[in-house]
Protein backbone atom coordinates (compact mmCIF):
# COMPACT_ATOMS: atom_id res chain seq x y z
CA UNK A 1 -159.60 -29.53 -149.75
CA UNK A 2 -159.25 -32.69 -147.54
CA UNK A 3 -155.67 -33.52 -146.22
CA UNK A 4 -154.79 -36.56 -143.95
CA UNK A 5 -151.69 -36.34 -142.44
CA UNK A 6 -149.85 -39.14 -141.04
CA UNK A 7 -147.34 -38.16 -138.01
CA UNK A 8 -144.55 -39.45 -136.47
CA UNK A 9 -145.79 -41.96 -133.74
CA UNK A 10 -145.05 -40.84 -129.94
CA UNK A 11 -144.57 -44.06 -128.96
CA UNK A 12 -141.60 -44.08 -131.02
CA UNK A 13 -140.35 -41.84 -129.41
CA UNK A 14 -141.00 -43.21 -125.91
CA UNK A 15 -139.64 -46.89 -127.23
CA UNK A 16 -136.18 -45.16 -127.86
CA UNK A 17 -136.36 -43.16 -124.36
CA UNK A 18 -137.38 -46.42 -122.53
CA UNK A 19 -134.95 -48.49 -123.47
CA UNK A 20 -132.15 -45.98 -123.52
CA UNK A 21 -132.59 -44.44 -119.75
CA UNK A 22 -132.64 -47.47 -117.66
CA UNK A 23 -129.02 -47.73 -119.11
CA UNK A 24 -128.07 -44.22 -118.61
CA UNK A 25 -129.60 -44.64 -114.94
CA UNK A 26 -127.04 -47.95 -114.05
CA UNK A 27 -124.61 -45.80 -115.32
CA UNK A 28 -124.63 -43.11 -113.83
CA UNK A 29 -124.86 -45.44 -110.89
CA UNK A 30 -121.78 -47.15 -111.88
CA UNK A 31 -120.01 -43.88 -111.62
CA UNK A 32 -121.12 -42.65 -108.27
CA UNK A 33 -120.18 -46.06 -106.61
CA UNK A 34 -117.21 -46.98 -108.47
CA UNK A 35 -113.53 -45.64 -107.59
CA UNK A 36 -112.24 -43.40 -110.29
CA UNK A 37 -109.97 -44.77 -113.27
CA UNK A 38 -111.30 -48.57 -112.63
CA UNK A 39 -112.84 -50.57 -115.16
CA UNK A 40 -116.33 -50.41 -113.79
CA UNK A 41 -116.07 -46.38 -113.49
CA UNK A 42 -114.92 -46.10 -116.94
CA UNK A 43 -117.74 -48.31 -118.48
CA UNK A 44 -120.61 -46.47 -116.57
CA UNK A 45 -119.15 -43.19 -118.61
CA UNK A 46 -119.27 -45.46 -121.97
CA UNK A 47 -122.55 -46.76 -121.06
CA UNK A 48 -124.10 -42.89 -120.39
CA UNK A 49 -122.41 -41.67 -122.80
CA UNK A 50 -123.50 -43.92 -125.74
CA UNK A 51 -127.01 -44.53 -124.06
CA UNK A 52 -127.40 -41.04 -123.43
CA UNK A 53 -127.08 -39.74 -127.61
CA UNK A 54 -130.86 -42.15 -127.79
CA UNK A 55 -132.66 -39.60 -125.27
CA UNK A 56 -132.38 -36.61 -126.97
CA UNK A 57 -133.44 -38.54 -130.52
CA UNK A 58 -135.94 -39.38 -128.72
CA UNK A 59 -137.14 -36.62 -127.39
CA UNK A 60 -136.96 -35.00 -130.64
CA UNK A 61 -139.00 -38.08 -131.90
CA UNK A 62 -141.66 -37.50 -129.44
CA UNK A 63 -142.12 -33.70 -129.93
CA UNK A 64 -141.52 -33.56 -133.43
CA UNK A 65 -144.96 -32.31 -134.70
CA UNK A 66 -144.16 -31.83 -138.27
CA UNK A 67 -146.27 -34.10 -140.93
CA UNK A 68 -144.44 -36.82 -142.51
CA UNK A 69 -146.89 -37.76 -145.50
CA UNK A 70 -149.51 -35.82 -146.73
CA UNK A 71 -152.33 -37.33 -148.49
CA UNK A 72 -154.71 -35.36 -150.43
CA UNK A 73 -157.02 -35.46 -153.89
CA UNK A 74 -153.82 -34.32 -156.13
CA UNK A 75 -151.31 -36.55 -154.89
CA UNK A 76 -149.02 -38.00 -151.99
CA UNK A 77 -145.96 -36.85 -150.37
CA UNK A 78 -143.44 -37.70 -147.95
CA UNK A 79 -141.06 -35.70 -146.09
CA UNK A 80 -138.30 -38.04 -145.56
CA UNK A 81 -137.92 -38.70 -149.42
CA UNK A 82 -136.91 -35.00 -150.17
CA UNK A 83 -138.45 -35.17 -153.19
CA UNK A 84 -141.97 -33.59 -154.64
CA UNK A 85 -145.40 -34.21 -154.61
CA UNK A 86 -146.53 -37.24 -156.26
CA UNK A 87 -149.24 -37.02 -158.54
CA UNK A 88 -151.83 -40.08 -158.42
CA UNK A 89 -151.91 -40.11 -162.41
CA UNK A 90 -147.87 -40.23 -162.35
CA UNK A 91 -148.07 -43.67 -160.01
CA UNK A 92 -147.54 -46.47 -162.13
CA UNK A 93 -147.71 -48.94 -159.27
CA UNK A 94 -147.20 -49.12 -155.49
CA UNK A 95 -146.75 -51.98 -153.28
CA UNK A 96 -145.62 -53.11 -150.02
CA UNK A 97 -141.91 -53.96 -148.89
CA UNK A 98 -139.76 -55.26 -145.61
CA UNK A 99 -136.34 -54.07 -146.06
CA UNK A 100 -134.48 -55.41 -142.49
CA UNK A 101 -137.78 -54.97 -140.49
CA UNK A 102 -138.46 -51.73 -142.01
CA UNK A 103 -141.91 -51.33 -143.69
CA UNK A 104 -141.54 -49.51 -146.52
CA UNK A 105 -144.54 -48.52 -149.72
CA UNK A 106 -142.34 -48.76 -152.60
CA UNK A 107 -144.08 -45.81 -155.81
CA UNK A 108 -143.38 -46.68 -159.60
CA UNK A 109 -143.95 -43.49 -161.11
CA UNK A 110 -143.77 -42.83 -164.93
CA UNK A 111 -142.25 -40.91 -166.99
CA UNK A 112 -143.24 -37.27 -166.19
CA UNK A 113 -142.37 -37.66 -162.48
CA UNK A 114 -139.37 -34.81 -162.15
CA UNK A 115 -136.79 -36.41 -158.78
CA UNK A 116 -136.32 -33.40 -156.98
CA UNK A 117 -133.07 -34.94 -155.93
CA UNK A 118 -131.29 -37.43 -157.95
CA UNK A 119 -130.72 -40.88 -156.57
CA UNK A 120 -127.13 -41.97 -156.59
CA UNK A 121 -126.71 -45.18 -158.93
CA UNK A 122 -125.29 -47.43 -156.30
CA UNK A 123 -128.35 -46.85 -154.22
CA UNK A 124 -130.64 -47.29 -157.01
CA UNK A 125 -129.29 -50.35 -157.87
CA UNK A 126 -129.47 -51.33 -154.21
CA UNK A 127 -132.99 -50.28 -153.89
CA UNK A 128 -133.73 -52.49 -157.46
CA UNK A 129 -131.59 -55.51 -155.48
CA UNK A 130 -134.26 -55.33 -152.84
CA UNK A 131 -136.84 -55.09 -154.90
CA UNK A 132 -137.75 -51.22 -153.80
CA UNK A 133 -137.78 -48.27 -156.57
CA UNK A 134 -136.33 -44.80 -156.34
CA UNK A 135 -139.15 -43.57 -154.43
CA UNK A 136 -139.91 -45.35 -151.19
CA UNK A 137 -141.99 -43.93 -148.17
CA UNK A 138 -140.76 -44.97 -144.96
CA UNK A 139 -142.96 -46.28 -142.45
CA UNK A 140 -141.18 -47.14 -139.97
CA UNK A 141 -141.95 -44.53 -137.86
CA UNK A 142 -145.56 -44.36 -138.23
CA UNK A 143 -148.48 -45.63 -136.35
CA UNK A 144 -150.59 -47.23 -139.00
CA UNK A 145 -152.18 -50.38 -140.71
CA UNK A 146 -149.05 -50.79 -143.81
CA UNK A 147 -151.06 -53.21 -145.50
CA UNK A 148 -154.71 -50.82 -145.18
CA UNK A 149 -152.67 -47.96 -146.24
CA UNK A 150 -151.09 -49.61 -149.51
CA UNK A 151 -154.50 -50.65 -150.46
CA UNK A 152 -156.04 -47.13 -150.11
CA UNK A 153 -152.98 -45.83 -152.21
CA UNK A 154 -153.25 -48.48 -154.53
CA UNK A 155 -157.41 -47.26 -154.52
CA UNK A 156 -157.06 -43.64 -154.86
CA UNK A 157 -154.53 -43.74 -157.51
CA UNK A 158 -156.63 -45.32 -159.95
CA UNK A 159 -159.62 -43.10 -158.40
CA UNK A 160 -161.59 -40.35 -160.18
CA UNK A 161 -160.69 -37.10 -158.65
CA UNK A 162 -164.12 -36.17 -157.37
CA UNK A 163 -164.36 -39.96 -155.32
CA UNK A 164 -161.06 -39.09 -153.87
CA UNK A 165 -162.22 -36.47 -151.10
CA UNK A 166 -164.86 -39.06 -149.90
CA UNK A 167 -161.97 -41.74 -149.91
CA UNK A 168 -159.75 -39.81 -147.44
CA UNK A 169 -162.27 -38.52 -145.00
CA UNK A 170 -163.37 -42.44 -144.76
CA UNK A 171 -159.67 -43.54 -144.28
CA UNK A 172 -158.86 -40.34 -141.54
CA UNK A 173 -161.87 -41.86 -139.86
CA UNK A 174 -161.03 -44.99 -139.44
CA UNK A 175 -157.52 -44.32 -138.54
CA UNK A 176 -159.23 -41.91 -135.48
CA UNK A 177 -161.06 -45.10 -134.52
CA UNK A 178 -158.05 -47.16 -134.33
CA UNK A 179 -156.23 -44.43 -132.54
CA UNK A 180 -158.47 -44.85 -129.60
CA UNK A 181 -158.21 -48.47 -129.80
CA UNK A 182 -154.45 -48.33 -129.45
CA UNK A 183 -155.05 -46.34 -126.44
CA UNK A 184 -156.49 -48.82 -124.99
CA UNK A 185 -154.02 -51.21 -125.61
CA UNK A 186 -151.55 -49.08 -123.91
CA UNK A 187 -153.57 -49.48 -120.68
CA UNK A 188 -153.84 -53.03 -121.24
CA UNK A 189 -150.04 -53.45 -121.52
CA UNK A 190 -149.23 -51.32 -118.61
CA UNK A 191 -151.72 -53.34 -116.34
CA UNK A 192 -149.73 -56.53 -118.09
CA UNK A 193 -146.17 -54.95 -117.05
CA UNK A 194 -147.74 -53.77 -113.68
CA UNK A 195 -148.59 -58.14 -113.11
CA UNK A 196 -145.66 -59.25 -114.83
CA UNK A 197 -143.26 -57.15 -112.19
CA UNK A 198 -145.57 -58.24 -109.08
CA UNK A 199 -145.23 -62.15 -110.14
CA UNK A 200 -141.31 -61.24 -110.57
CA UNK A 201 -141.13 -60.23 -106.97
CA UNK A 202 -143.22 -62.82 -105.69
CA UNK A 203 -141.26 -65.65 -107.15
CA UNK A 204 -137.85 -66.11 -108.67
CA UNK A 205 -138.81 -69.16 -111.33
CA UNK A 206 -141.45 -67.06 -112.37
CA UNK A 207 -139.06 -64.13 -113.16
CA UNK A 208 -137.08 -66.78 -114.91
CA UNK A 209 -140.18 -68.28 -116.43
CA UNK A 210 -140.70 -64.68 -118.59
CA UNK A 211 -136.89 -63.97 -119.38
CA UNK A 212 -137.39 -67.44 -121.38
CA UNK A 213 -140.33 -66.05 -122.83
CA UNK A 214 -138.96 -62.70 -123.90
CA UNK A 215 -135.79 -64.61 -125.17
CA UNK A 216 -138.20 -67.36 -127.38
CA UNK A 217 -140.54 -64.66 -128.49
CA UNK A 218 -137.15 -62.84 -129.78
CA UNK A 219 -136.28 -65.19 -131.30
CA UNK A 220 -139.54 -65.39 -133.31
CA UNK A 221 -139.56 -62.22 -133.78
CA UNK A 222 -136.67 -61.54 -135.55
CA UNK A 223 -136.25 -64.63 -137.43
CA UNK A 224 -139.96 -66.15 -138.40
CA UNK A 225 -141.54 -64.63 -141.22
CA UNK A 226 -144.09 -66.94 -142.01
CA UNK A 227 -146.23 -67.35 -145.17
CA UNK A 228 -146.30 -63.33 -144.68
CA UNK A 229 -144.35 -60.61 -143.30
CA UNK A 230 -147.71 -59.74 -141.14
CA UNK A 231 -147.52 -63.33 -139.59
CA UNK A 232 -149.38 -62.70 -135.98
CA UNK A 233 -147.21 -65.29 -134.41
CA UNK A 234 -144.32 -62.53 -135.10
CA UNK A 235 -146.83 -59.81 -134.08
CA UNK A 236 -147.80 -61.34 -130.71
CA UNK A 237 -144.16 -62.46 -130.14
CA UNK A 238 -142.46 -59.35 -130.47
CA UNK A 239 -144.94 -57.76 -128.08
CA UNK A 240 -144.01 -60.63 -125.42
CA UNK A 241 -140.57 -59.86 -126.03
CA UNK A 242 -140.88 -56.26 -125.69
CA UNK A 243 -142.90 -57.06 -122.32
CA UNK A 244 -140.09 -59.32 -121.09
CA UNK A 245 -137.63 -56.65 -121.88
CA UNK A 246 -139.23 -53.90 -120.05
CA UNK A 247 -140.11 -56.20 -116.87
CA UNK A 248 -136.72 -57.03 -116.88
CA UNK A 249 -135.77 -53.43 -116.70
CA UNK A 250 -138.44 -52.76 -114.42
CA UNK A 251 -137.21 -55.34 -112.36
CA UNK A 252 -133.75 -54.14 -112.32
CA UNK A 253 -134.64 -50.81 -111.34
CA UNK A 254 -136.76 -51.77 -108.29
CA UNK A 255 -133.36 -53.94 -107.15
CA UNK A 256 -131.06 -51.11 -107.76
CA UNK A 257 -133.72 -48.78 -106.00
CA UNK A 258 -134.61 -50.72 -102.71
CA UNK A 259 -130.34 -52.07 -102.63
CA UNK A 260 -129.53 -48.15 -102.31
CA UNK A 261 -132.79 -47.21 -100.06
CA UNK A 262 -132.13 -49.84 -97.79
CA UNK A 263 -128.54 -49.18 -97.60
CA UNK A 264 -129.10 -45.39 -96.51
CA UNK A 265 -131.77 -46.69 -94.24
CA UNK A 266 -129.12 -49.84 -92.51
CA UNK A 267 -127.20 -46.48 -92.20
CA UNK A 268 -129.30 -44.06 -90.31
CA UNK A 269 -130.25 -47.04 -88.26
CA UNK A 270 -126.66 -48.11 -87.67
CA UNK A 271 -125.86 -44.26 -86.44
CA UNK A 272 -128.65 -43.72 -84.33
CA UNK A 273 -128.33 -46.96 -82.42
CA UNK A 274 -124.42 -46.40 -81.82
CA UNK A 275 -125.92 -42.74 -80.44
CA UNK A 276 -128.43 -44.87 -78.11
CA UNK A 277 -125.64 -47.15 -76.88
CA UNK A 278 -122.97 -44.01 -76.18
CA UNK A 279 -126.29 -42.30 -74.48
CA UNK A 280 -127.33 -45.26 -71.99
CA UNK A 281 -124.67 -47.40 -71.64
CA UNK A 282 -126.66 -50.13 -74.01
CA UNK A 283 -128.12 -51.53 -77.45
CA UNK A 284 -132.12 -50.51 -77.63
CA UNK A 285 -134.09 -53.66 -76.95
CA UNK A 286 -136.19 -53.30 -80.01
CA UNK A 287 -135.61 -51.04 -82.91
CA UNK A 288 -138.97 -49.30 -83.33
CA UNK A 289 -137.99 -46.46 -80.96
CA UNK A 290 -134.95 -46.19 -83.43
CA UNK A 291 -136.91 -45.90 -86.40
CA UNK A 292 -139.50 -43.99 -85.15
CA UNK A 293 -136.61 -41.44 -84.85
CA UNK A 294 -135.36 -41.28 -88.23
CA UNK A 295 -137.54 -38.95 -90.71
CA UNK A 296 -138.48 -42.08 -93.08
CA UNK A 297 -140.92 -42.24 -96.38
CA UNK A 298 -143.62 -44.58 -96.75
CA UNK A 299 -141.52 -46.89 -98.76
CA UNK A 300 -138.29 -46.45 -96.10
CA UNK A 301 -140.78 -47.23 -93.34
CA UNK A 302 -141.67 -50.34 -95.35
CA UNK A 303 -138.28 -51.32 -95.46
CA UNK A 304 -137.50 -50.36 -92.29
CA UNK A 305 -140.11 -52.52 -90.69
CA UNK A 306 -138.38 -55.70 -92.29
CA UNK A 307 -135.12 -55.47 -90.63
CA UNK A 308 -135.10 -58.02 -87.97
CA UNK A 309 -133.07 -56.52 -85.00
CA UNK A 310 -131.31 -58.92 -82.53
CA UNK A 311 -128.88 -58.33 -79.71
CA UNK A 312 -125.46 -60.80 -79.57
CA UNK A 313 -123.54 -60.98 -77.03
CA UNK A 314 -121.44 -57.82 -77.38
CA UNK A 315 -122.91 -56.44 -80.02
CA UNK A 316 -126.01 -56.64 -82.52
CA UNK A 317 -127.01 -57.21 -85.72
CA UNK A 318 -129.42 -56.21 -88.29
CA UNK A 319 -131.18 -58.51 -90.59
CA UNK A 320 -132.78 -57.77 -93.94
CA UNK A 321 -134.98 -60.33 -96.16
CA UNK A 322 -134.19 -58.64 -99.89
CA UNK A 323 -136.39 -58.50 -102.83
CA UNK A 324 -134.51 -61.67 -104.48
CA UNK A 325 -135.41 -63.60 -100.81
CA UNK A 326 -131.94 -63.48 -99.53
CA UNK A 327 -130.95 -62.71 -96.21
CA UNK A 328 -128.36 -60.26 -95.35
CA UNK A 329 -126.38 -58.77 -92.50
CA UNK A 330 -126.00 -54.97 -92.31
CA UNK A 331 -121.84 -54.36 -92.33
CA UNK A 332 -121.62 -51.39 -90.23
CA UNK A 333 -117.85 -50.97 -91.67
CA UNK A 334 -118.53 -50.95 -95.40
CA UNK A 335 -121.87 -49.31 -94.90
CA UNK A 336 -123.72 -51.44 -96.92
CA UNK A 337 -125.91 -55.22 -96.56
CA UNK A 338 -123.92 -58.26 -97.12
């Protein structure tokens, strides 16, 4: 007997783990360079610690390999109902429904359906508010078409059960073809974020110019509906706002990354020339000889090579152009570029 079973998508999972860990990451930042018991230390342990409860969901999202519906030539059923199999002959109707964002196919069964487990009466009446019925299949967390799948429900249901085996294998297969289309779209997006982050270095209206784009296409997002719920304006605007988000985290990262790289490196530096000066009497005359010294990766060599280096009159200073195009002096008392 053909089954199609519909999982739990992995990108789910790496949604939740994405935009949980860049927060974790500042805070955990927050309380390495924060003094104890101030405001900032105690808000990097509230921001890790409430952050930190979404990697582990999603982690269990993202490994979680158990089937969450099961379609076959008998019936339908769906693991996060914790109820029973669904007969075809025992749906009445089915049809599709947004509850807050949340795609949901709502099943009218008849008479002869037995609940498993009963639904309270305030949440039935709920669900009848919102125009759901007892039995809902959540599809929120699933990968698919919602308005191809209610139709092949709707199809099958009313189906004779020797067409129904030909029905599934033709739905599985298409859903394997749009599985490797999606991959593809993944690539697409990542070459998207990859541009996105190298404009957002390059220029700081630009950077600007896609925060106002993630905030409009929000906006849309949450709030537009259309003539349908499957409006494509709110489609391609909540991609462009999750593309703004993630550059902007992206973005963020690289700062916090090359502010604490180049800080070590204005460090080293700082050391070894004070070493040269007690050695010889003197400042080095050009830094190179300095850096060459110091046991630097490719990306610390990078930065390393952008420090301007200039002698005063009794002393010296070091010079860094930062990714935002400011200009800063290394402070060889707080150990850090102001």
């Amino acid at each position: 007997m053909i089954e199609l079973k519909l999982y739990k998508s992995n990108w789910k999972g790496i949604r939740i783990i994405a935009l949980c860990l860049p927060f974790v990451i500042i805070g955990i930042w927050m309380i390495s360079e924060k003094q104890k018991e101030t405001f900032d230390y105690l808000m990097g342990w509230f921001i890790t610690s409430f952050f930190g409860l979404g990697i582990p969901l999603g982690i269990f999202v993202l490994f979680d390999k158990r089937p969450q519906i099961k379609i076959n030539e008998n019936g339908i059923w769906d693991r996060t109902t914790k109820q029973n199999e669904i007969k075809w002959e025992q749906i009445t109707e089915s049809y599709l429904i947004d509850i807050y964002n949340q795609k949901f196919i709502s099943i009218a069964v008849d008479e002869t359906y037995i609940f498993k487990k009963s639904v309270f009466s305030k949440i039935n009446k709920l669900n009848k508010y919102l125009g759901a019925q007892e039995l809902n299949i959540n599809l929120s967390q699933i990968k698919i078409d919602e308005n191809k799948l209610t139709d092949f429900i709707n199809k099958i249901r009313i189906a004779e059960k020797s067409e129904r085996q030909s029905l599934i294998k033709n739905f599985s297969s298409s859903q394997s073809l749009n599985s490797n289309s999606d991959f593809k779209k993944y690539f697409i997006y990542l070459f998207i974020l990859i541009g996105l982050a190298l404009l957002s270095l390059s220029n700081f209206y630009a950077f600007w110019v896609i925060m106002v784009a993630m905030g409009i296409g929000g906006l849309i997002a949450r709030w537009y509906r259309g003539t349908t719920n499957n409006s494509k304006l709110r489609k391609y605007s909540e991609r462009i706002a999750y593309l703004g988000f993630a550059n902007m985290v992206i973005i963020l990262l690289i700062f916090k990354a090359y502010d604490y790289t180049s800080n070590k490196i204005g460090s080293e530096m700082t050391r070894e020339i004070e070493t040269y000066r007690n050695d010889f009497g003197t400042y080095p005359k050009e830094i190179k000889t300095i850096s060459d010294k110091l046991n630097l990766n490719p990306i610390q060599k990078y930065i390393a090579n952008r420090i301007n280096y200039r002698i005063t009159k009794n002393n010296y200073v070091l010079e860094l152009e930062f990714l935002n195009h400011n200009h800063k002096e290394f402070d060889t008392e707080l150990n850090e570029w102001n």
